[in-house]
C-alpha atoms as a PDB file:
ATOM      1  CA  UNK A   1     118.152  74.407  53.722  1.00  0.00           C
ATOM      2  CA  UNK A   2     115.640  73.670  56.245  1.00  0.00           C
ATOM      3  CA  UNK A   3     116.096  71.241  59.395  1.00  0.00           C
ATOM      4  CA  UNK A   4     115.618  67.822  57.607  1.00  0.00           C
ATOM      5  CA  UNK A   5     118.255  68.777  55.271  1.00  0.00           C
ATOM      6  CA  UNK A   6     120.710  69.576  58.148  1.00  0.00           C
ATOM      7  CA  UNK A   7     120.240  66.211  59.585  1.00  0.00           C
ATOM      8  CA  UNK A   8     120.956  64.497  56.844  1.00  0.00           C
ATOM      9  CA  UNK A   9     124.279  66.314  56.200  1.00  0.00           C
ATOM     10  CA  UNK A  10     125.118  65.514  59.641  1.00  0.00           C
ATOM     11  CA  UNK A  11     123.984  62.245  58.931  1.00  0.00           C
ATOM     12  CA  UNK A  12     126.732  61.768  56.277  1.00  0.00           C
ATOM     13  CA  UNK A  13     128.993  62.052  58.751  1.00  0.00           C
ATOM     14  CA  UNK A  14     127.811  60.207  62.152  1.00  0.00           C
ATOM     15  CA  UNK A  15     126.157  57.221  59.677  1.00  0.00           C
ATOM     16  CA  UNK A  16     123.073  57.664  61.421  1.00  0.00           C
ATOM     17  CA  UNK A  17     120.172  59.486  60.789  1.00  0.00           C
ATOM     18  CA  UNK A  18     118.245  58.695  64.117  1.00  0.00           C
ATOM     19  CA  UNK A  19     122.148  60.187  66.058  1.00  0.00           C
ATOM     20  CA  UNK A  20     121.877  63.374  63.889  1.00  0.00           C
ATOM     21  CA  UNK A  21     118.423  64.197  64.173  1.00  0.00           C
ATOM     22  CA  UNK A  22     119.264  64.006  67.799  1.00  0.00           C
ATOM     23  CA  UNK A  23     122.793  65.699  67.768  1.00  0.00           C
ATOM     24  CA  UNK A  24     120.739  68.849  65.848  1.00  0.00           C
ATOM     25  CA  UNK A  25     118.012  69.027  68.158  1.00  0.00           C
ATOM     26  CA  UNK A  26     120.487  68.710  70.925  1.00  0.00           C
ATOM     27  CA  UNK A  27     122.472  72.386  69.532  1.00  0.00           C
ATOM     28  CA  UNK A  28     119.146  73.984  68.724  1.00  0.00           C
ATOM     29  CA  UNK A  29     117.905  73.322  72.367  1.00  0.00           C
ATOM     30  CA  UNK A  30     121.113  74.438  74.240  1.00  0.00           C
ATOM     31  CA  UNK A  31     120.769  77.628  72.091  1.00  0.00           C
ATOM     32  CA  UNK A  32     117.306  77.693  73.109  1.00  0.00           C
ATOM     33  CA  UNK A  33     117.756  77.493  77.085  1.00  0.00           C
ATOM     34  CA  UNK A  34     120.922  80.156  77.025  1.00  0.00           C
ATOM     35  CA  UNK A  35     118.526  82.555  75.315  1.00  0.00           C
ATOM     36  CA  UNK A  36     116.078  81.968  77.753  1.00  0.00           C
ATOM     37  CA  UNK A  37     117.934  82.959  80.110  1.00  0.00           C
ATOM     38  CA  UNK A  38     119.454  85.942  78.549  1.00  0.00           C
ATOM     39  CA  UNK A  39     122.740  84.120  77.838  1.00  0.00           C
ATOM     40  CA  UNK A  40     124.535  85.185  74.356  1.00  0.00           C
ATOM     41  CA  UNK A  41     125.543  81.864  72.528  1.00  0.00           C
ATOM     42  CA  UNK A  42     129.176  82.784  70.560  1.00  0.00           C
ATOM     43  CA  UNK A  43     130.125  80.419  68.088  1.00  0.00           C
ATOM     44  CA  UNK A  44     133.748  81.604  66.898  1.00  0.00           C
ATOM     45  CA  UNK A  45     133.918  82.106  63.432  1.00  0.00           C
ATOM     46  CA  UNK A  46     130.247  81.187  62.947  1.00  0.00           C
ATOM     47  CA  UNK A  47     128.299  84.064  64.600  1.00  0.00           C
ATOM     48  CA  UNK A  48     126.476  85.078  67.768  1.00  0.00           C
ATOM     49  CA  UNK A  49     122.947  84.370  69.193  1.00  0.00           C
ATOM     50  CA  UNK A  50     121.797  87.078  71.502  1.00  0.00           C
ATOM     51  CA  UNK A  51     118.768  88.239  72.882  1.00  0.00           C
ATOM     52  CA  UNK A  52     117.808  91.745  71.926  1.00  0.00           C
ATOM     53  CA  UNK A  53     114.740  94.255  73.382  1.00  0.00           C
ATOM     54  CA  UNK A  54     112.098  96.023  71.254  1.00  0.00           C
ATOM     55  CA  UNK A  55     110.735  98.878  72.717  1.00  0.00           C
ATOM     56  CA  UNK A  56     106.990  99.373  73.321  1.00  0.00           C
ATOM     57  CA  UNK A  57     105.488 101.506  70.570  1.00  0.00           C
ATOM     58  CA  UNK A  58     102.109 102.296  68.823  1.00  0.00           C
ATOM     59  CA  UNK A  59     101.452 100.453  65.492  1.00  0.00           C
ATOM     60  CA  UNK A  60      98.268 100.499  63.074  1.00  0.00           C
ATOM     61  CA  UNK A  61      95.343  98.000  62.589  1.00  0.00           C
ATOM     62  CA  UNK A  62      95.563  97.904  59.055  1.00  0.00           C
ATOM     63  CA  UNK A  63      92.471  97.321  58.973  1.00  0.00           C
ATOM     64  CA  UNK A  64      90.590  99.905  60.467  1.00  0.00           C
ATOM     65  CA  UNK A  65      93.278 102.306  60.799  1.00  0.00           C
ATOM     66  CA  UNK A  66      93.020 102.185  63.898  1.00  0.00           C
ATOM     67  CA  UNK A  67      96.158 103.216  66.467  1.00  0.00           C
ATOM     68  CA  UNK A  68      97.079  99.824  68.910  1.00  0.00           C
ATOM     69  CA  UNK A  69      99.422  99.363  71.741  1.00  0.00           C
ATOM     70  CA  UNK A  70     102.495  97.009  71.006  1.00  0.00           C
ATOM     71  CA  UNK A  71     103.876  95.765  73.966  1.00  0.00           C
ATOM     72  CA  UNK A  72     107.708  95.681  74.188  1.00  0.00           C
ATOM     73  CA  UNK A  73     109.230  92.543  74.114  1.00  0.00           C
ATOM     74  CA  UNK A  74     112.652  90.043  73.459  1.00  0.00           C
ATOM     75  CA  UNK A  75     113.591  88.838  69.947  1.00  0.00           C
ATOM     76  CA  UNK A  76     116.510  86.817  69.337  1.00  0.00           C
ATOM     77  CA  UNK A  77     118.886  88.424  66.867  1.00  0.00           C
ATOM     78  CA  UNK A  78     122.116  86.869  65.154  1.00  0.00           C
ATOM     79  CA  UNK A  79     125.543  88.014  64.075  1.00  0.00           C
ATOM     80  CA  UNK A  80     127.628  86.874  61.674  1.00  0.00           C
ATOM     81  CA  UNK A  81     131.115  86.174  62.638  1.00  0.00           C
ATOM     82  CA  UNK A  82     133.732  87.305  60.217  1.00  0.00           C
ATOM     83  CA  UNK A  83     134.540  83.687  58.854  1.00  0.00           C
ATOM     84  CA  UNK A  84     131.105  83.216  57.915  1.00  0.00           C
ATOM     85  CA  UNK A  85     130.868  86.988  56.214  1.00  0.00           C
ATOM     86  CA  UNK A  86     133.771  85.707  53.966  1.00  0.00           C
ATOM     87  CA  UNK A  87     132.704  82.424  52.964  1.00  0.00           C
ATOM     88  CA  UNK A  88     129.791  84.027  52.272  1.00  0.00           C
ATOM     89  CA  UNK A  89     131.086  86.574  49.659  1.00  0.00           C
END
């Protein structure tokens, strides 16, 4: 499922394509901002957004072999929440 076919499930249920594409976009950027600032989003029994660190290490040009600096950096990460892990098995 990608984010065309989200909106038009949501769609289904507002009626309205144009209110779902914005109702979608509207969660995604709220996510967005709260990772931005370093904010975990919980969404009971769905999962958790949170923003997670990587280390600075020293990784391979694949290349030329050749060893590079990676600079360490913030990834988002997600977690299941338990009602999810069971609908899922």
């Amino acid at each position: 499922m990608n984010k065309g076919d989200l909106v038009a499930e949501v769609a289904k249920v507002l009626e309205s394509k144009r209110l779902a594409e914005e109702a979608v976009s509207c969660v995604f950027e709220a996510i967005t901002k709260s990772l931005k600032k370093g904010q975990a989003v919980t969404l009971v029994g769905f999962g958790t957004f949170k923003v997670g660190k990587r280390k600075a290490r020293v990784g391979r040009n694949p290349q030329t072999g050749a060893a590079i600096k990676i600079a360490a950096k913030k990834v988002p990460k997600f977690t299941a929440g338990k009602a999810l892990k069971t609908a899922v098995k």
